[in-house]
Protein backbone atom coordinates (compact mmCIF):
# COMPACT_ATOMS: atom_id res chain seq x y z
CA UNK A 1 -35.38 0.19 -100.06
CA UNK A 2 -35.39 -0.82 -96.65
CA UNK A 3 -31.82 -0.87 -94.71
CA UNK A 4 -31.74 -3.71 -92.02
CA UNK A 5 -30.60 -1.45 -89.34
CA UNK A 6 -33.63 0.59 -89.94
CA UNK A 7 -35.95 -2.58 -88.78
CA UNK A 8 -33.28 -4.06 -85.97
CA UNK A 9 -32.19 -1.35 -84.18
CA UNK A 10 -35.38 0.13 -83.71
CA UNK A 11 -36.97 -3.07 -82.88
CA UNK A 12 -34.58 -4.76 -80.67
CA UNK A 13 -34.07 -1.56 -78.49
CA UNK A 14 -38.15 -0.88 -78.43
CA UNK A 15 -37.99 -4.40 -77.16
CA UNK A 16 -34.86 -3.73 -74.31
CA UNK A 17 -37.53 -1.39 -73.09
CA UNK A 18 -41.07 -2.81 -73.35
CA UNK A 19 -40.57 -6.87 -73.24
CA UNK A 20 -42.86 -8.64 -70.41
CA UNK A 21 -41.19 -10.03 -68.05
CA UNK A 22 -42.60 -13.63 -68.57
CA UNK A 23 -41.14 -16.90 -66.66
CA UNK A 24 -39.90 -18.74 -70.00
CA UNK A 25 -37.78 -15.43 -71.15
CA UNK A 26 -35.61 -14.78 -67.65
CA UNK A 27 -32.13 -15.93 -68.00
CA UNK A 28 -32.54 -19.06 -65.35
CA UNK A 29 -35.51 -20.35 -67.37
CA UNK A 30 -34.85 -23.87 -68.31
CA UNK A 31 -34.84 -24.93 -71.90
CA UNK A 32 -37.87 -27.55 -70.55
CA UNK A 33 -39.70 -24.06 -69.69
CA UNK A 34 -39.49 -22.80 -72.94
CA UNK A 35 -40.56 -26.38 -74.74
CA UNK A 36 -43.69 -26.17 -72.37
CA UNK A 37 -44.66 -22.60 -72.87
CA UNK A 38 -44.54 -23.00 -76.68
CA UNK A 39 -47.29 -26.26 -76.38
CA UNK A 40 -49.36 -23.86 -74.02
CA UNK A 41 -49.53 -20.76 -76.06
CA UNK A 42 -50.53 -22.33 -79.46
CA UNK A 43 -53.66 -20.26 -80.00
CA UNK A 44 -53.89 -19.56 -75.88
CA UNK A 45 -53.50 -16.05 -74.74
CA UNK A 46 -50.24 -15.11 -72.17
CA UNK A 47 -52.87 -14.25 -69.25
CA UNK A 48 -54.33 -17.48 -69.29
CA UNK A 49 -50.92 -19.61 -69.48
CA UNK A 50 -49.26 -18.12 -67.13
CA UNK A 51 -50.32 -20.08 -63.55
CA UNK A 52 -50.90 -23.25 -65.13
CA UNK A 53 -47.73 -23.06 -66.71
CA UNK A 54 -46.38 -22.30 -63.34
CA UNK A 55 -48.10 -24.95 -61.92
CA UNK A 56 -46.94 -27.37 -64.54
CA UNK A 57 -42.69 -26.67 -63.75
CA UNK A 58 -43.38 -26.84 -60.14
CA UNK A 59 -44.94 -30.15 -61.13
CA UNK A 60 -42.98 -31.45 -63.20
CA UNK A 61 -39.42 -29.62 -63.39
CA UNK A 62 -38.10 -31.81 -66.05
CA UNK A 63 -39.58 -33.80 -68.85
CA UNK A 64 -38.00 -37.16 -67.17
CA UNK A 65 -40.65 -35.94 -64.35
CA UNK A 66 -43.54 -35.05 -66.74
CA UNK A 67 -42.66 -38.62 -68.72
CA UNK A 68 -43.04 -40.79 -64.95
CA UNK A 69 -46.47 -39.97 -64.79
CA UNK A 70 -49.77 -41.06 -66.86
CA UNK A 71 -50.71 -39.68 -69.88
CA UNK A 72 -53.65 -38.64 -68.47
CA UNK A 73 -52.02 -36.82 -65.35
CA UNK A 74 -51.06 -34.62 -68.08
CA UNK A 75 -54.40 -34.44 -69.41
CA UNK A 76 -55.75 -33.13 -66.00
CA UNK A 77 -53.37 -30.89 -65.52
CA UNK A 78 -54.02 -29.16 -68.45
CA UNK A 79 -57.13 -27.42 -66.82
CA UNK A 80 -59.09 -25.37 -69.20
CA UNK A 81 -56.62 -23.87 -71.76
CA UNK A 82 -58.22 -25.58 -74.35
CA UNK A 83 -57.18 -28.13 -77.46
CA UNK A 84 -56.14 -31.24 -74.90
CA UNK A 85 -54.16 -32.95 -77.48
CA UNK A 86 -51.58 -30.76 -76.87
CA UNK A 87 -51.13 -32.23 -73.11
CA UNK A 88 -50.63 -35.50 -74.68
CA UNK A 89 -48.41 -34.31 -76.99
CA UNK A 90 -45.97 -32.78 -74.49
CA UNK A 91 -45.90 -35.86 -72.97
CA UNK A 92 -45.22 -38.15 -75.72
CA UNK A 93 -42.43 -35.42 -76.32
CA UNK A 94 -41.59 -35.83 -72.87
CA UNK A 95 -40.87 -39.82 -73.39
CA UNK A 96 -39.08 -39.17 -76.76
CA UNK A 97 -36.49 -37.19 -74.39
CA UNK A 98 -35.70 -39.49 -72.00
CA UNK A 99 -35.57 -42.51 -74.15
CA UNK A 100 -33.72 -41.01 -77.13
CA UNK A 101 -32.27 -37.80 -75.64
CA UNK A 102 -31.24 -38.74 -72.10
CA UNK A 103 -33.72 -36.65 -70.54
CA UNK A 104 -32.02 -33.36 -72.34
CA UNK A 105 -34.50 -31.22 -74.65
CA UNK A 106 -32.66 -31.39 -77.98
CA UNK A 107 -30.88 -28.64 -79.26
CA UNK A 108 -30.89 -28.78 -82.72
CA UNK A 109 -33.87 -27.80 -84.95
CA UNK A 110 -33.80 -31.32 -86.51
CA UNK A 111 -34.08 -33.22 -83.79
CA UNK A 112 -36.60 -30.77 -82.39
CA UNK A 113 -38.70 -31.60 -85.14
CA UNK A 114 -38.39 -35.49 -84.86
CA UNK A 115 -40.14 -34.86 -81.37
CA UNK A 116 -43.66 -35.85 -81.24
CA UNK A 117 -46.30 -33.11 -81.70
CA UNK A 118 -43.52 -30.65 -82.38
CA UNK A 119 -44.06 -29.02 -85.48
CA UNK A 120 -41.36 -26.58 -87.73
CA UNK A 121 -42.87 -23.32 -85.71
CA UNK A 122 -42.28 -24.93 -82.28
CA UNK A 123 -39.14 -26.44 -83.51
CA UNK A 124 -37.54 -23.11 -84.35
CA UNK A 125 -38.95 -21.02 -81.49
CA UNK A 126 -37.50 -23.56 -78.70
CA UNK A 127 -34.09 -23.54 -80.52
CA UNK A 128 -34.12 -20.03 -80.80
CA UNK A 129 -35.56 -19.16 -77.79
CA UNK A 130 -34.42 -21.81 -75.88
CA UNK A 131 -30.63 -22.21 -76.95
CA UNK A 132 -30.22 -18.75 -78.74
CA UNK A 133 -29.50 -20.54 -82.58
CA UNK A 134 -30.22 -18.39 -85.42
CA UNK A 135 -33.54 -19.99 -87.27
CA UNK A 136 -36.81 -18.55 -88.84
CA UNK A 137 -39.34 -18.11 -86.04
CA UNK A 138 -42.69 -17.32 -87.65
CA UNK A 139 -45.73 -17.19 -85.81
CA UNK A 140 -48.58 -15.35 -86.38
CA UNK A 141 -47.55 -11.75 -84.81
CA UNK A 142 -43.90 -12.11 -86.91
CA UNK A 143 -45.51 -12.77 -89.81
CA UNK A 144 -48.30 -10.08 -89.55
CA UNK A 145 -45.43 -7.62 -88.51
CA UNK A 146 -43.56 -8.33 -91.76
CA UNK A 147 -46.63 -8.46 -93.92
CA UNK A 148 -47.68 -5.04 -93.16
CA UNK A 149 -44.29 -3.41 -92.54
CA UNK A 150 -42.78 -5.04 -95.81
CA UNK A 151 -45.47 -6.41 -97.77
CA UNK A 152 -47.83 -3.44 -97.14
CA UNK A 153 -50.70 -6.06 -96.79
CA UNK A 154 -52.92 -5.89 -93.07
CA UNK A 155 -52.72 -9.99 -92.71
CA UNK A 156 -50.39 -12.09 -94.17
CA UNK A 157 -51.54 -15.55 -96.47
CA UNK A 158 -53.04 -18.35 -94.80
CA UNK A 159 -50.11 -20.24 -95.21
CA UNK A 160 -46.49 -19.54 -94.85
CA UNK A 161 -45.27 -19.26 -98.53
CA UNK A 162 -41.94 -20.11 -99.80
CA UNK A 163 -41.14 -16.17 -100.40
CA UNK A 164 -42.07 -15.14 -96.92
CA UNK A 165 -39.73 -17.88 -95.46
CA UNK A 166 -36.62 -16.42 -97.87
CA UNK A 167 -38.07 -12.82 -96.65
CA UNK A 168 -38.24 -13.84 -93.13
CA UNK A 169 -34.26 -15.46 -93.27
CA UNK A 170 -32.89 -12.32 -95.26
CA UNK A 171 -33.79 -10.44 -92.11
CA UNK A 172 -32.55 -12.77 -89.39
CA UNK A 173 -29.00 -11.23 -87.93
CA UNK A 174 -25.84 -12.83 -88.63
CA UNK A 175 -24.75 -13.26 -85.02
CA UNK A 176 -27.09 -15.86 -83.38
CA UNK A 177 -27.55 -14.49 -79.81
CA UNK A 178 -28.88 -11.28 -81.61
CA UNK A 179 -30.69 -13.16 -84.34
CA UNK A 180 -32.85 -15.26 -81.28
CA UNK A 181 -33.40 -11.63 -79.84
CA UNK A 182 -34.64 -10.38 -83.17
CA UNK A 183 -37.10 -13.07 -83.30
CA UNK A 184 -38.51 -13.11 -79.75
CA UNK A 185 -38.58 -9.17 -80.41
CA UNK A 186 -40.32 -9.29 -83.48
CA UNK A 187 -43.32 -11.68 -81.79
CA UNK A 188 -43.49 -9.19 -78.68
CA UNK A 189 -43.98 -6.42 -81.19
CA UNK A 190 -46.94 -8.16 -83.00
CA UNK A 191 -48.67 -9.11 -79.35
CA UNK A 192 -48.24 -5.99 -78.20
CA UNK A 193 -48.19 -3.07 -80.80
CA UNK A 194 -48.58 -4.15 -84.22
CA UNK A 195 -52.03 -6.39 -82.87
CA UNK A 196 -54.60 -8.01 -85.41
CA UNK A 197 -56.93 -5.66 -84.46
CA UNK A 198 -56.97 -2.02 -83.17
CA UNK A 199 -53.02 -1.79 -83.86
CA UNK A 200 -51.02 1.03 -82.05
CA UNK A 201 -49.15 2.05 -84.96
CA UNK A 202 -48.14 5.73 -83.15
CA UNK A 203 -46.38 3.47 -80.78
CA UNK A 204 -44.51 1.37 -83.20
CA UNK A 205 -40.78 1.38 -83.63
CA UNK A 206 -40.31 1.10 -87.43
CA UNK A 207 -43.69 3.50 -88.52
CA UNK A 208 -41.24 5.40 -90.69
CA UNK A 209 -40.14 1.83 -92.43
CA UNK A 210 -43.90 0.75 -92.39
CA UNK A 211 -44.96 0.03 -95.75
CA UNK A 212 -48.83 -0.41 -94.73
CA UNK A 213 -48.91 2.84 -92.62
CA UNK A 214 -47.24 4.49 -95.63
CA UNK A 215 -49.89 2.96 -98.06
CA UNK A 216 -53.00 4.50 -95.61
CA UNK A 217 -53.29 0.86 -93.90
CA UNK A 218 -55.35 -0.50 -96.66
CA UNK A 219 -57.60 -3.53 -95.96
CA UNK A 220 -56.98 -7.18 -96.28
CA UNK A 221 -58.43 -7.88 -99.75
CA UNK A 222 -57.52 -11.98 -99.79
CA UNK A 223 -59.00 -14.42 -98.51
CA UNK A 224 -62.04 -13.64 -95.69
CA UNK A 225 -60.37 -14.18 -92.25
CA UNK A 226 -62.74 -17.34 -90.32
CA UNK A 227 -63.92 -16.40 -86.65
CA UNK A 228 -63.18 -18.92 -84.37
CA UNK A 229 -66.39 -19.98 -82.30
CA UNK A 230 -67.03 -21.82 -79.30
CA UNK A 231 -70.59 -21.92 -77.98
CA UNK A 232 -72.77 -24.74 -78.84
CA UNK A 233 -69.82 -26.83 -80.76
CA UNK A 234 -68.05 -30.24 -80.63
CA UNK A 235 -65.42 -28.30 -78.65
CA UNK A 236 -67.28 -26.89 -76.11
CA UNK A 237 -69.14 -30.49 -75.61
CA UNK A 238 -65.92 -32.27 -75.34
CA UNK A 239 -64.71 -29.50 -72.40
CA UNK A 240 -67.55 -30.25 -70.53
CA UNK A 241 -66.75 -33.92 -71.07
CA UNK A 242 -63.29 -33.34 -70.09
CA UNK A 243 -64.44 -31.60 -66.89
CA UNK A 244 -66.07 -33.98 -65.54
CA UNK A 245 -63.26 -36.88 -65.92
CA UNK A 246 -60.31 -34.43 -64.98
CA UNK A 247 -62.78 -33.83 -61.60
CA UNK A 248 -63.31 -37.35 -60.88
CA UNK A 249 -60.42 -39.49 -58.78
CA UNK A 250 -60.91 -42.36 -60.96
CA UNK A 251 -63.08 -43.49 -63.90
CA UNK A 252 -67.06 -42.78 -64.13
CA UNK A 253 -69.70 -44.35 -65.59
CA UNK A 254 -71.28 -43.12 -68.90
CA UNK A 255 -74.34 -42.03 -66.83
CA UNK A 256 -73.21 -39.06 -65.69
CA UNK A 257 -71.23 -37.87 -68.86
CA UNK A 258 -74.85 -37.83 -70.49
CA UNK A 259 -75.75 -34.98 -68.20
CA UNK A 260 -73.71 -32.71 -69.27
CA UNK A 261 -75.46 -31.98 -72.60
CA UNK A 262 -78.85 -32.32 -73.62
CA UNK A 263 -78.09 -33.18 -77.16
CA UNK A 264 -77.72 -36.45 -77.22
CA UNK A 265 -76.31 -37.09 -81.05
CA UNK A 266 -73.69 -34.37 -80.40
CA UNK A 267 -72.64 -35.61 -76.72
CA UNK A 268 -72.21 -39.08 -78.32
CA UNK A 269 -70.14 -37.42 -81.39
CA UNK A 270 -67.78 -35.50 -79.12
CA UNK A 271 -67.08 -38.80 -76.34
CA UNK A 272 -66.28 -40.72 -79.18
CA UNK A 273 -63.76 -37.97 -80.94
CA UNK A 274 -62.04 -37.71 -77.32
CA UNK A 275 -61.66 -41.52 -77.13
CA UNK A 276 -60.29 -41.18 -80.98
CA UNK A 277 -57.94 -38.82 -79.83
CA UNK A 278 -56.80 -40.74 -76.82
CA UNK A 279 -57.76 -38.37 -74.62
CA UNK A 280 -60.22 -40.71 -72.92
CA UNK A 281 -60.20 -44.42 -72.60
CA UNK A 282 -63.32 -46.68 -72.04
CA UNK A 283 -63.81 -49.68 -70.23
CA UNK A 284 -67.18 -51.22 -71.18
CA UNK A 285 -69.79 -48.64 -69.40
CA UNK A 286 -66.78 -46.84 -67.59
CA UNK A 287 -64.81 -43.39 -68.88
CA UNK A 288 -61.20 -42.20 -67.45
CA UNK A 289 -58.59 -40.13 -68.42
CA UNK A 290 -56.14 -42.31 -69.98
């Protein structure tokens, strides 16, 4: 049986020692910094988050700021990280602050949830990370760290699962300044050591506690795990889309959004997803970010 202080100690001193020193984590990072990190990284690697998430703060320092301008100003600002419906997202969140929050980025986990586009993942990590409460933070690294250290499996389910969740809260410190550093620990360990693939378990904190290291790291037998792919789909047409109409001062005319892909019953499939979406608004033969 596993003792708590053999996972925390370990982990939250491997973590004194190894964190990154990213602009959301230093201890004058706004709570507003934190909210738009969390948007930018779902499924977006660090590296390529970083200067537009820079950008974005010089930008827009405050959600009142990020809420003044167009929805499509948000849009363009995105850039190329990819899934745009988050930009629109953060600032429909952005509006729900200043109109029901005064311009403050709630501090509870229910009222982080009531915020538009902010799901119970995001919820927890901004209250955790944000204002240091004590909640279940489970993203994809936590919950492969605690599936293979714990659970002895490589991946976790799909899906979080109700006896994961009790798992995941049995661990969680009593003290809530050291159960937010617990959780923010626990994610760094997963990016960094404990990785999907190629894992560096002779650098891991808890190998002696590791349940899937002691087992001979067996293989995932659930489930098979879906590669995400980008060339030649709906996504990659609606980026090219996008690129054009983020490049553009003002709208264009459909003429030179059919360039961009030769395939005309897929071009015309993705335009009309991204006006779906309200990522792009039409006006008669004219396109524009909204």
């Amino acid at each position: 049986m596993i003792v708590m202080s053999d996972l925390h100690n370990p982990v939250l001193d491997w973590f004194d020692e190894h964190a990154r020193e990213l602009p959301w984590r230093g201890n004058d990072a706004s709570v507003w910094s934190v909210m738009v990190s969390e948007f930018m990284l779902q499924q977006t690697p660090v590296a390529r988050v970083l200067p537009v998430h820079a950008q974005w703060l010089e930008r827009w320092p405050t959600p009142a700021a990020l809420a003044a301008e167009e929805p499509g100003e948000a849009v363009r600002a995105w850039g190329r990280l990819g899934y745009p419906r988050r930009a629109l997202r953060l600032h429909a969140a952005a509006t729900a602050i200043v109109e029901q929050h005064g311009g403050v980025v709630p501090d509870t986990y229910a009222e982080l949830l009531g915020l538009p586009g902010v799901g119970d993942y995001t919820a927890a990590a901004i209250a955790s990370f944000g204002y240091g409460r004590r909640e279940v933070v489970l993203d994809t690294n936590v919950r492969r760290v605690f599936a293979r250290a714990l659970s002895g499996q490589e991946f976790p389910h799909t899906s979080v699962r109700k006896a994961e969740r009790e798992l995941a809260t049995s661990l969680l410190p009593d003290d809530p300044p050291t159960a937010a550093t617990w959780a923010v620990a626990v994610m760094e360990l997963g990016a960094l050591v404990c990785t999907a693939s190629s894992p560096g378990c002779e650098r891991c904190p808890i190998q002696d506690s590791c349940a899937w290291l002691a087992a001979g790291k067996p293989a995932w037998d659930g489930p098979a795990r879906k590669a995400q792919t980008y060339a030649g789909t709906d996504r990659q047409v609606r980026g090219r889309l996008l690129a054009v109409l983020r490049d553009a001062p003002g709208a264009v005319p459909k003429a030179r959004l059919d360039v961009v892909w030769s395939l005309a019953e897929q071009r015309e499939r993705a335009l009309e997803s991204l006006v779906a979406d309200g990522l792009v608004v039409r006006d008669g033969a004219l396109y524009a970010l909204p």
